[in-house]
C-alpha atoms as a PDB file:
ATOM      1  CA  UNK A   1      48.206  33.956  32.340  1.00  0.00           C
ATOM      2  CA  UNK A   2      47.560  34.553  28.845  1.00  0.00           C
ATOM      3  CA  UNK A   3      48.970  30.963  27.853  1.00  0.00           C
ATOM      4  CA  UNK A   4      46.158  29.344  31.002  1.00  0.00           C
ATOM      5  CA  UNK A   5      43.010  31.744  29.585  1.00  0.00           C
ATOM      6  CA  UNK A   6      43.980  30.052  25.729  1.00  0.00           C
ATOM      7  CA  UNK A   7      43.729  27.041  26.893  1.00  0.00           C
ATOM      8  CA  UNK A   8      40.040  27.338  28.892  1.00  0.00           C
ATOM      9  CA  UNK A   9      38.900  29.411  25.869  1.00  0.00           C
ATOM     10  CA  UNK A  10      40.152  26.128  23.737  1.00  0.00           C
ATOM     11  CA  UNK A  11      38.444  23.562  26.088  1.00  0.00           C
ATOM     12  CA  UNK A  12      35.205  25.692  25.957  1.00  0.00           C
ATOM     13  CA  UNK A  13      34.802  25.800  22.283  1.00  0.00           C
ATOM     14  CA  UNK A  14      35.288  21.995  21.963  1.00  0.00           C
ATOM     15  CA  UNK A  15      33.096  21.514  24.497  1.00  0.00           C
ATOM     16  CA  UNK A  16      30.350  23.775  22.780  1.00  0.00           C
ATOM     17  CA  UNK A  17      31.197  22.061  19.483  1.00  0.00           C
ATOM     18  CA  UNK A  18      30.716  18.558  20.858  1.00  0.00           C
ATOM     19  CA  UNK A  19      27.669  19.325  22.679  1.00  0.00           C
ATOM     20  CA  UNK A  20      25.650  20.496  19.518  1.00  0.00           C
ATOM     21  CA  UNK A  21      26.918  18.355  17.389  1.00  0.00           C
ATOM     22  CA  UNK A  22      25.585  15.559  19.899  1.00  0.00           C
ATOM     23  CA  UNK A  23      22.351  17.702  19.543  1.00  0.00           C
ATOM     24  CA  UNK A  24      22.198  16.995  16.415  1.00  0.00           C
ATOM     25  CA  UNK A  25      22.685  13.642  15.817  1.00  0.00           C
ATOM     26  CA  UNK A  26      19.813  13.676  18.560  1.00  0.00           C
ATOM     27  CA  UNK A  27      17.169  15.658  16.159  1.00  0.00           C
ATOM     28  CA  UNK A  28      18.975  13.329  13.012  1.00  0.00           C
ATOM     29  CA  UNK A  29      17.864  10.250  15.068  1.00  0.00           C
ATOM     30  CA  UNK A  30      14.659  11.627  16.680  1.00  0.00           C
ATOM     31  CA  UNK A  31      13.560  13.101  12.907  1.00  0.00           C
ATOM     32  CA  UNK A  32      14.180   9.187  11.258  1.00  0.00           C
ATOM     33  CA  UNK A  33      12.549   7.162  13.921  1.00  0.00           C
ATOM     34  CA  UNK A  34       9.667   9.312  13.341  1.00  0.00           C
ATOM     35  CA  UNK A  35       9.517   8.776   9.775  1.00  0.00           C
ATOM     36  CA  UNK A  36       9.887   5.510  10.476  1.00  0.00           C
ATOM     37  CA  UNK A  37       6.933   5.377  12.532  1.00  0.00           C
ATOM     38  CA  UNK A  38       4.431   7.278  10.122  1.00  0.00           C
ATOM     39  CA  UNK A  39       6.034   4.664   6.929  1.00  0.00           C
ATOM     40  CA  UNK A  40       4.992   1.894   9.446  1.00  0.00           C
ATOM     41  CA  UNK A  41       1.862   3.365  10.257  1.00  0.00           C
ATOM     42  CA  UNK A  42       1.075   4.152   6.272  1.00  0.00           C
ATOM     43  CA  UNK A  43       2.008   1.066   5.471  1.00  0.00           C
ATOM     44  CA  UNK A  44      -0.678  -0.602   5.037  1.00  0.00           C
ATOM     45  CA  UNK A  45      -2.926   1.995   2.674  1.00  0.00           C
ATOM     46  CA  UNK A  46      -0.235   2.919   0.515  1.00  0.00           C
ATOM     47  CA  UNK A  47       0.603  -0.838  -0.169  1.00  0.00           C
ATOM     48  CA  UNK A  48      -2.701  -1.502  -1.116  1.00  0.00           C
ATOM     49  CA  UNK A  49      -2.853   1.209  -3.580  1.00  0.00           C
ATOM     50  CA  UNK A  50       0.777   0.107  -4.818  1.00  0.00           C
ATOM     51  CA  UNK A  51      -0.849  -3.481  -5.361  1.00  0.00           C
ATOM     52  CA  UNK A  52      -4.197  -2.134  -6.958  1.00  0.00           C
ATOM     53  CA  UNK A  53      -2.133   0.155  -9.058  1.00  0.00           C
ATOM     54  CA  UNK A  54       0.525  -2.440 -10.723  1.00  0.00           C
ATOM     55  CA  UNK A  55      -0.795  -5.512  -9.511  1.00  0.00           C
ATOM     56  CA  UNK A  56      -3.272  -8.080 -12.268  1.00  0.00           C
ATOM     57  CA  UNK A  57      -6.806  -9.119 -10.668  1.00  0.00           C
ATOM     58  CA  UNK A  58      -8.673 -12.001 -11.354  1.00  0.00           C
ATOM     59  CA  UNK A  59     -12.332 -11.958 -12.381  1.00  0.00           C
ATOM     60  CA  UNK A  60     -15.170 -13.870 -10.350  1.00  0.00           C
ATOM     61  CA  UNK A  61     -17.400 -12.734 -13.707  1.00  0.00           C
ATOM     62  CA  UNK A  62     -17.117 -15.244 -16.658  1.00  0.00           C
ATOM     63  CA  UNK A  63     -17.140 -13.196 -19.733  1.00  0.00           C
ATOM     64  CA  UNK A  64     -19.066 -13.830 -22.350  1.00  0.00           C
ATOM     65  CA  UNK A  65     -17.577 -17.066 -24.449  1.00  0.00           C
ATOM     66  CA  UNK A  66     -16.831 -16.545 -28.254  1.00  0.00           C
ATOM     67  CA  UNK A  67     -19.381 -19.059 -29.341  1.00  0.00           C
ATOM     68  CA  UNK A  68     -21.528 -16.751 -27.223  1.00  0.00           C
ATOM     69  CA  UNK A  69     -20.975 -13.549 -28.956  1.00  0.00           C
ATOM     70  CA  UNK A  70     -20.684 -15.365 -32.482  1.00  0.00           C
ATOM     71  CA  UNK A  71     -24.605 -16.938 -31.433  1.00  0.00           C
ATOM     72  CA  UNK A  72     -25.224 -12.913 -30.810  1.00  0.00           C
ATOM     73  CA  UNK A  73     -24.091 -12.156 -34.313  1.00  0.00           C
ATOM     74  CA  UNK A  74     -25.376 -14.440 -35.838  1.00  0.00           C
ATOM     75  CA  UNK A  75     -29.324 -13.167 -34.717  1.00  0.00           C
ATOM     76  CA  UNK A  76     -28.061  -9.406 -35.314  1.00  0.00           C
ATOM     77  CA  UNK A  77     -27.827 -10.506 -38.742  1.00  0.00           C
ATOM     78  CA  UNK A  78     -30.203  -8.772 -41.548  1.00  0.00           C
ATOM     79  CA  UNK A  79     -33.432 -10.506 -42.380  1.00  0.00           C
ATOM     80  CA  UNK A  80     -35.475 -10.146 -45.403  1.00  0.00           C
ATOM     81  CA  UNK A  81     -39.204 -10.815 -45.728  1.00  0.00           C
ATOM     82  CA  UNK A  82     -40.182 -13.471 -48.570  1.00  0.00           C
ATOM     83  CA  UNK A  83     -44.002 -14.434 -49.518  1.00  0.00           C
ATOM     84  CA  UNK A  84     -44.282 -18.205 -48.640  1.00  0.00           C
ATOM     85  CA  UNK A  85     -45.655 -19.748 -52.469  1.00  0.00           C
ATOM     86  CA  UNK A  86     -47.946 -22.322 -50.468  1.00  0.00           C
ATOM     87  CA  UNK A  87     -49.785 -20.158 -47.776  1.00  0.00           C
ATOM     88  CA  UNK A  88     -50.924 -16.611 -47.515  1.00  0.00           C
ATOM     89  CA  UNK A  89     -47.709 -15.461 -45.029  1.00  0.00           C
ATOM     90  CA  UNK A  90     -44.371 -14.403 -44.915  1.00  0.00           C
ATOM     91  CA  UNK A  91     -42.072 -16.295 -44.196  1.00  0.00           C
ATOM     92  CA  UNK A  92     -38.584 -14.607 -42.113  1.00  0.00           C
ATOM     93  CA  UNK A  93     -35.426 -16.199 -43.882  1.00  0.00           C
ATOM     94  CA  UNK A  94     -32.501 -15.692 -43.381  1.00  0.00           C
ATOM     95  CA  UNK A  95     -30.110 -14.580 -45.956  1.00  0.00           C
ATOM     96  CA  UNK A  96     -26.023 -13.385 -46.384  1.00  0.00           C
ATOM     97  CA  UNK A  97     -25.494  -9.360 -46.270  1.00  0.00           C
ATOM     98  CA  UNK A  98     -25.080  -8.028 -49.654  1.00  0.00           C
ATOM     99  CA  UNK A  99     -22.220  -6.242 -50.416  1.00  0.00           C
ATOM    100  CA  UNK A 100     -22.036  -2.557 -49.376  1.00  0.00           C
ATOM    101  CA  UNK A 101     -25.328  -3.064 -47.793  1.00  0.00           C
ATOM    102  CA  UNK A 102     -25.143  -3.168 -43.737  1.00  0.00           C
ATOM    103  CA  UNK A 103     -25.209  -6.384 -42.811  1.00  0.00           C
ATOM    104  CA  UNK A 104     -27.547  -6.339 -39.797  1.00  0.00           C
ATOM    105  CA  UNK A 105     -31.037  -5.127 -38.579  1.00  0.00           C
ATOM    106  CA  UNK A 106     -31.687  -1.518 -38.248  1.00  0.00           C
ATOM    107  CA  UNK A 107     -34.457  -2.053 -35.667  1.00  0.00           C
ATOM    108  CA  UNK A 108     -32.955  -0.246 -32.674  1.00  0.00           C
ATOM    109  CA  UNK A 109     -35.203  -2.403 -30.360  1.00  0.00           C
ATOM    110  CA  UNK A 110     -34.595  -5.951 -31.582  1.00  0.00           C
ATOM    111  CA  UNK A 111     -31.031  -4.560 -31.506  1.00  0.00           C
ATOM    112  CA  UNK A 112     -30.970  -3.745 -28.088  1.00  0.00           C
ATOM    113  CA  UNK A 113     -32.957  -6.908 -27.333  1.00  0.00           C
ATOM    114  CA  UNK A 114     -30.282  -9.051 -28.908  1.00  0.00           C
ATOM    115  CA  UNK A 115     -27.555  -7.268 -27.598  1.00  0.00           C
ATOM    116  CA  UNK A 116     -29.191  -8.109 -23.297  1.00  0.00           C
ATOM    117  CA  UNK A 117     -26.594 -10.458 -22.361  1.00  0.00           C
ATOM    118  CA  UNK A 118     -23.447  -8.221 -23.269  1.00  0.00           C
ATOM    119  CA  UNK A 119     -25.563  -5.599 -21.355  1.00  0.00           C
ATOM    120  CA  UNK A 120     -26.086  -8.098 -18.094  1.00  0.00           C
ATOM    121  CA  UNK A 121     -22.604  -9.265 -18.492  1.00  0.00           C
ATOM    122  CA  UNK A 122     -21.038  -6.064 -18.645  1.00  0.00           C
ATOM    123  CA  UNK A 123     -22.907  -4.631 -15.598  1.00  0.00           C
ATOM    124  CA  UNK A 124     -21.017  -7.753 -13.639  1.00  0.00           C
ATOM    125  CA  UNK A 125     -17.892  -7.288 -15.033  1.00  0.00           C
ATOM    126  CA  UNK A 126     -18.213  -2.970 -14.797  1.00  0.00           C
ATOM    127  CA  UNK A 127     -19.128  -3.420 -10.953  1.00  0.00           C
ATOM    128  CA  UNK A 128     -16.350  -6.112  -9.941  1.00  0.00           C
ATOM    129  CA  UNK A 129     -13.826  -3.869 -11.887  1.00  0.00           C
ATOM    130  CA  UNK A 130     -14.551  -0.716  -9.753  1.00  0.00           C
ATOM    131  CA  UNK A 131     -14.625  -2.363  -6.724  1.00  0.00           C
ATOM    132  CA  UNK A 132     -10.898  -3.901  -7.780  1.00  0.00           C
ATOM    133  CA  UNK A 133      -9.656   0.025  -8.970  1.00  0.00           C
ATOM    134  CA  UNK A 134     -11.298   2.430  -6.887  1.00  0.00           C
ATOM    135  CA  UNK A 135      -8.637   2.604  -4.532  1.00  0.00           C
ATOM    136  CA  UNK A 136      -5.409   2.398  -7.427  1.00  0.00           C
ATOM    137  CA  UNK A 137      -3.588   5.429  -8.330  1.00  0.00           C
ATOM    138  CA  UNK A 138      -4.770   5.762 -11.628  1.00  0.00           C
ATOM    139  CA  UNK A 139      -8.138   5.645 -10.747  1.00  0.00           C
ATOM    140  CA  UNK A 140      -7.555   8.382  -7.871  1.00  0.00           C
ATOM    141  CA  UNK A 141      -6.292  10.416 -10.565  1.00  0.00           C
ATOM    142  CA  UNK A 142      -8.907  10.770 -12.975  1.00  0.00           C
ATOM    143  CA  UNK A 143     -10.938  13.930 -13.081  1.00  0.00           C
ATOM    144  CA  UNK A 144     -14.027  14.168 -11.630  1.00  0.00           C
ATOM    145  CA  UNK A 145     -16.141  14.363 -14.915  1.00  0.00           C
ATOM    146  CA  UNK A 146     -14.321  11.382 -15.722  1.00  0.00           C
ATOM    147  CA  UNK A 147     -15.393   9.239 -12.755  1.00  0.00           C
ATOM    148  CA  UNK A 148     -18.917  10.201 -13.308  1.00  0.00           C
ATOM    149  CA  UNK A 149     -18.837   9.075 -16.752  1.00  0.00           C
ATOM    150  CA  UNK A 150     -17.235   5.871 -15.826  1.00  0.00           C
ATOM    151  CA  UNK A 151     -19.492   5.247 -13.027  1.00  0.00           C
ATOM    152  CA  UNK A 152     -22.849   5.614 -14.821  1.00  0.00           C
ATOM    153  CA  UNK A 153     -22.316   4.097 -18.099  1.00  0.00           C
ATOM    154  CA  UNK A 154     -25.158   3.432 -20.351  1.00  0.00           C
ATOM    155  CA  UNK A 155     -26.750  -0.345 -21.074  1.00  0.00           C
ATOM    156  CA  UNK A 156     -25.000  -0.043 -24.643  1.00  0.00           C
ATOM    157  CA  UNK A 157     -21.550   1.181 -22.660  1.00  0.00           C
ATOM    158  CA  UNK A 158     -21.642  -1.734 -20.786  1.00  0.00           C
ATOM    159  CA  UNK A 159     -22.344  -4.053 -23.784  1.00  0.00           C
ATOM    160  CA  UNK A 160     -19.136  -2.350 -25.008  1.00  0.00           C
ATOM    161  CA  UNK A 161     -17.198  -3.566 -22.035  1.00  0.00           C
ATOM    162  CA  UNK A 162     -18.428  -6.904 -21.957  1.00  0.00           C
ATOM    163  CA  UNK A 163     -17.507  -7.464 -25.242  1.00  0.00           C
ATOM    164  CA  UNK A 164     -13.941  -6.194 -25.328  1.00  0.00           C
ATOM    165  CA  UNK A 165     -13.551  -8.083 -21.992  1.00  0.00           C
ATOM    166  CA  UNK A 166     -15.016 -11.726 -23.992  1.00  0.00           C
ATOM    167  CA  UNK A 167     -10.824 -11.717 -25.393  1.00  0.00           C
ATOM    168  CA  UNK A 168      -9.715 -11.733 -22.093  1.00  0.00           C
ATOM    169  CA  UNK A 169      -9.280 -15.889 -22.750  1.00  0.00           C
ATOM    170  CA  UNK A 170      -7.333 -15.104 -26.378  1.00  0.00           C
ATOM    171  CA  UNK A 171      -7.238 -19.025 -26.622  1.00  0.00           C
ATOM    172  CA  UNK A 172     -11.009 -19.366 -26.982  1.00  0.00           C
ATOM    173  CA  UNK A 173     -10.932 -17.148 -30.043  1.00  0.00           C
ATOM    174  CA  UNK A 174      -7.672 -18.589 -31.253  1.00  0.00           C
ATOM    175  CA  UNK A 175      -9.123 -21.790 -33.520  1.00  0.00           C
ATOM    176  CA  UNK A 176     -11.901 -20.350 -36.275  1.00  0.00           C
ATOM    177  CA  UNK A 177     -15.114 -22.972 -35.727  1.00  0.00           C
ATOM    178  CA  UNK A 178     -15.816 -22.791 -39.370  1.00  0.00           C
ATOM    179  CA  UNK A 179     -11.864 -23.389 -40.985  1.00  0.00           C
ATOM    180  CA  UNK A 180     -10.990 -24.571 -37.708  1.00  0.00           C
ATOM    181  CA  UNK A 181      -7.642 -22.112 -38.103  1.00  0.00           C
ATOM    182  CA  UNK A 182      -5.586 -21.147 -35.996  1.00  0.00           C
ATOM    183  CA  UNK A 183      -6.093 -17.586 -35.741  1.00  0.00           C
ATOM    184  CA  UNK A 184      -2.885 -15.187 -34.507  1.00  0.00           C
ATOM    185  CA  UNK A 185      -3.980 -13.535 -31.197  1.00  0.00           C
ATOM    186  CA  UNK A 186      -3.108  -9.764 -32.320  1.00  0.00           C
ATOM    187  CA  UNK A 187      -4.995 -10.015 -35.223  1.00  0.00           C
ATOM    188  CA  UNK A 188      -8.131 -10.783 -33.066  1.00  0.00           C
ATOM    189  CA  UNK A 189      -7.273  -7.966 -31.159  1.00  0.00           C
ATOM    190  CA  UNK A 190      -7.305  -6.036 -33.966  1.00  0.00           C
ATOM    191  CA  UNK A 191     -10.203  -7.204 -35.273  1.00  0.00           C
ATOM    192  CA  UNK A 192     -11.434  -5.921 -32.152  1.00  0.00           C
ATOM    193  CA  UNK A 193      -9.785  -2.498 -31.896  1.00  0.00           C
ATOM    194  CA  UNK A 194     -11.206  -1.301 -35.401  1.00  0.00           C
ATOM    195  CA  UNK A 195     -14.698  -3.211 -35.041  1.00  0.00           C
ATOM    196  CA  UNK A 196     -14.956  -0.924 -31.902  1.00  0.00           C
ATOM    197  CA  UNK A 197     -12.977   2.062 -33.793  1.00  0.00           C
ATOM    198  CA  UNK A 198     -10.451   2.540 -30.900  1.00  0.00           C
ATOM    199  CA  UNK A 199      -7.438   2.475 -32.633  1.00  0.00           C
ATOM    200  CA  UNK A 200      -5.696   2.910 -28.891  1.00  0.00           C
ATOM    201  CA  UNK A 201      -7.444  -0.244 -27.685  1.00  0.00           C
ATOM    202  CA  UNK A 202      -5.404  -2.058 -29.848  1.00  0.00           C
ATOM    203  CA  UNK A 203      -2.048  -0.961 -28.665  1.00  0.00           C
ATOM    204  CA  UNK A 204      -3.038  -1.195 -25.243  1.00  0.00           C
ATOM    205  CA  UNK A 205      -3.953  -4.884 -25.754  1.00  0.00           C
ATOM    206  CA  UNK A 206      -1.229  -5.885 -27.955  1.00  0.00           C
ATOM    207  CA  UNK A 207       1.851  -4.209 -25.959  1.00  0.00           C
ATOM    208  CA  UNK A 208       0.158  -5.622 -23.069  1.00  0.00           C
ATOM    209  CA  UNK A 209      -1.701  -8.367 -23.670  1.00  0.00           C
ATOM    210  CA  UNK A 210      -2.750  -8.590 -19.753  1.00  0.00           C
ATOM    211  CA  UNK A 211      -3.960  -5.165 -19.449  1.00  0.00           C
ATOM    212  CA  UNK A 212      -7.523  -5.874 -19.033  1.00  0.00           C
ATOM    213  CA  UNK A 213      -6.250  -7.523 -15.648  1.00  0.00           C
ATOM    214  CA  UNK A 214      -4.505  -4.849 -14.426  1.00  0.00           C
ATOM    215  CA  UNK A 215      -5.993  -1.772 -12.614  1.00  0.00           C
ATOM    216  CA  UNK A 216      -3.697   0.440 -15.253  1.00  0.00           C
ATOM    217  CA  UNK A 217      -5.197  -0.864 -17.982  1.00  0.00           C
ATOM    218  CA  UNK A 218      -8.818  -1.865 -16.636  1.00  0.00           C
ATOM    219  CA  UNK A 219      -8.675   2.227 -15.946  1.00  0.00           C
ATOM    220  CA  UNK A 220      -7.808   3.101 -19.509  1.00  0.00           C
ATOM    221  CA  UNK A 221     -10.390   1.194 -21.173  1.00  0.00           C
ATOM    222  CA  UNK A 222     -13.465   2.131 -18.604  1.00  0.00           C
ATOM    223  CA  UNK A 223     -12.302   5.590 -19.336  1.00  0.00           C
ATOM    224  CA  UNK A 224     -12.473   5.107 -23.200  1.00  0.00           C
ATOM    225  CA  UNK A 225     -15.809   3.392 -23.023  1.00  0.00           C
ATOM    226  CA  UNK A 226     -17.015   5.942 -20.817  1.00  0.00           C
ATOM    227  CA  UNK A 227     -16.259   8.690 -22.410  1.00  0.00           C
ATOM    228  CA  UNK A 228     -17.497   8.146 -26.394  1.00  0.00           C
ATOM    229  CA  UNK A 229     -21.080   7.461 -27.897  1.00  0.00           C
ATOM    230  CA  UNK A 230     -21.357   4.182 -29.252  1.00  0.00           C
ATOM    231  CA  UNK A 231     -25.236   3.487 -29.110  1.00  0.00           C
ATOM    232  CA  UNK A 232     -26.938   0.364 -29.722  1.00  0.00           C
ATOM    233  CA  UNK A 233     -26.763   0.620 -33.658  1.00  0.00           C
ATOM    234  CA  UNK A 234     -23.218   1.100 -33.377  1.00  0.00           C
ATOM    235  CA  UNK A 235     -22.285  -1.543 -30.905  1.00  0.00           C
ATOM    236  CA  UNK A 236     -24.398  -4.087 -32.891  1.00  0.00           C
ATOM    237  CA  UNK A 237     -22.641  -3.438 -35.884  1.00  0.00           C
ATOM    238  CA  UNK A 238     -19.559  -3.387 -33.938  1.00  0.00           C
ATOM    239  CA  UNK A 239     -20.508  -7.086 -32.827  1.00  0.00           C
ATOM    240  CA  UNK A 240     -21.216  -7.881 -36.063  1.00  0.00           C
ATOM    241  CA  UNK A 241     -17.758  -6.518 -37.909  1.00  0.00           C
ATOM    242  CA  UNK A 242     -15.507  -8.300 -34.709  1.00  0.00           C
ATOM    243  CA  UNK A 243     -17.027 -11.809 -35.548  1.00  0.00           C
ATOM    244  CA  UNK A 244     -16.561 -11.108 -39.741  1.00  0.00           C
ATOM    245  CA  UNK A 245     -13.120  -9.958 -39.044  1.00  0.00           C
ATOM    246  CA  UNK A 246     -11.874 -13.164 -37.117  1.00  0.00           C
ATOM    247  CA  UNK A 247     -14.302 -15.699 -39.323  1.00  0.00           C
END
C-alpha cells in the first residue's frame, strides 16, 4: 500500500512538473512572437531614424562655388577715396590692405549687402538640412533652447553656413587660380576652421571629411552656428581671412 501511494504521488509530481513547464514555454513563445510583432510593426520609424542618424544625404542646393566666394572677397575688400587730378571728384580705387590694418570695409551695410548671396544660399541649404535631420537621433536629442536657436538663425548665421558648406566639393578649392597649386584639402579646412574661429570645426571636418553629409555631423555644425555671435563684421572678415589663407 505504501509502495502503490509512492508511486501515484511520483506520477503526480511529474505530471505537475511537465504541465508548467509546458506553460512556460507557452508564455516564452507567446512573450517573443509578440515582440516580434511590435519590432515588425516599429520597423519602419525606427529605421528611418537609424538611416537619418548614420546615413550621408545628398544636397538638391548647389553651394556657393569658390570662384563665387573669392568674387565676394574680393568686393569686401577695403577701399580708399583718392581726388581724381583731372576733374573735381573722387575717384573709388581699389588698393591692397596694409599691414595690421583690417583689410575690408567697416560699413556694416555694404557688408551685409555684399555678403546677400551666402545669406540666400544658406537659407536653402539651412531648410533642406532640417528637413533631412529632424527626424535623426541626434537631432531628437538636442535641448530645446538648442532647437530654437538652430531653427531661427540670423541672415549673418546663415551666411555662416553657406560658407562652411561652399568646401563641401574640396576639389573645387583644391588648385589656387592665381599659382594654380595644388592646395592640400586639410589645410583648406583649416583655413576655414580658424577664419571662422571654431577650432572644433576643423576636427570635425578633417576626421571626417563627409560630415557635412551626414545628419551627425550636419547636427554638430547647425548647433555651433546656432549657438555663437558672429555678426556681419565678423563673418565678412571671416570671408575675407578663408580666401587669404588658401590664396
Amino acid at each position: 500500500m505504501k509502495i502503490l501511494f509512492q508511486i501515484l504521488l511520483y506520477s503526480f509530481l511529474t505530471l505537475t512538473f511537465y504541465s508548467c513547464q509546458k506553460g512556460s514555454d507557452i508564455k516564452s513563445e507567446l512573450s517573443t512572437e509578440l515582440s516580434s510583432n511590435h519590432l515588425t510593426k516599429a520597423s519602419p520609424s525606427s529605421q528611418s531614424t537609424s538611416i537619418a542618424s548614420r546615413g550621408a544625404f545628398e544636397f538638391k542646393v548647389n553651394p556657393l562655388s569658390s570662384k563665387q566666394i573669392q568674387g565676394i572677397a574680393r568686393r569686401l575688400q577695403k577701399k580708399k577715396k583718392e581726388k581724381s587730378s583731372t576733374i573735381s571728384r573722387f575717384d573709388v580705387i581699389e588698393e591692397l590692405p596694409v599691414v595690421g590694418e583690417i583689410p575690408i570695409t567697416d560699413d556694416v551695410a555694404e557688408i551685409e549687402r555684399i555678403l546677400s548671396p551666402l545669406v540666400q544660399n544658406g537659407r536653402q541649404i539651412h531648410s533642406e538640412i532640417i528637413s533631412k535631420v529632424s527626424t535623426s537621433e541626434d537631432w531628437l536629442l538636442l535641448a530645446d533652447e538648442e532647437k530654437y536657436a538652430i531653427l531661427n538663425m540670423t541672415d549673418y548665421q546663415l551666411g555662416e553656413l553657406s560658407l562652411i558648406y561652399s568646401t563641401v566639393n574640396i576639389a573645387e578649392w583644391q588648385t589656387d587660380q592665381v599659382t594654380q597649386a595644388k592646395l592640400d584639402a586639410n589645410t583648406i579646412r583649416s583655413c576655414l576652421s580658424g577664419a571662422l574661429g571654431l577650432t572644433d570645426l576643423y576636427y570635425l571636418l578633417v576626421e571626417s571629411p563627409t560630415s557635412l553629409l551626414s545628419a551627425k555631423g550636419a547636427v554638430q555644425i547647425l548647433k555651433r552656428v546656432g549657438l555663437r555671435y558672429l555678426g556681419w563684421f565678423g563673418l565678412g572678415l571671416a570671408v575675407w581671412d578663408f580666401i587669404d589663407c588658401v590664396s
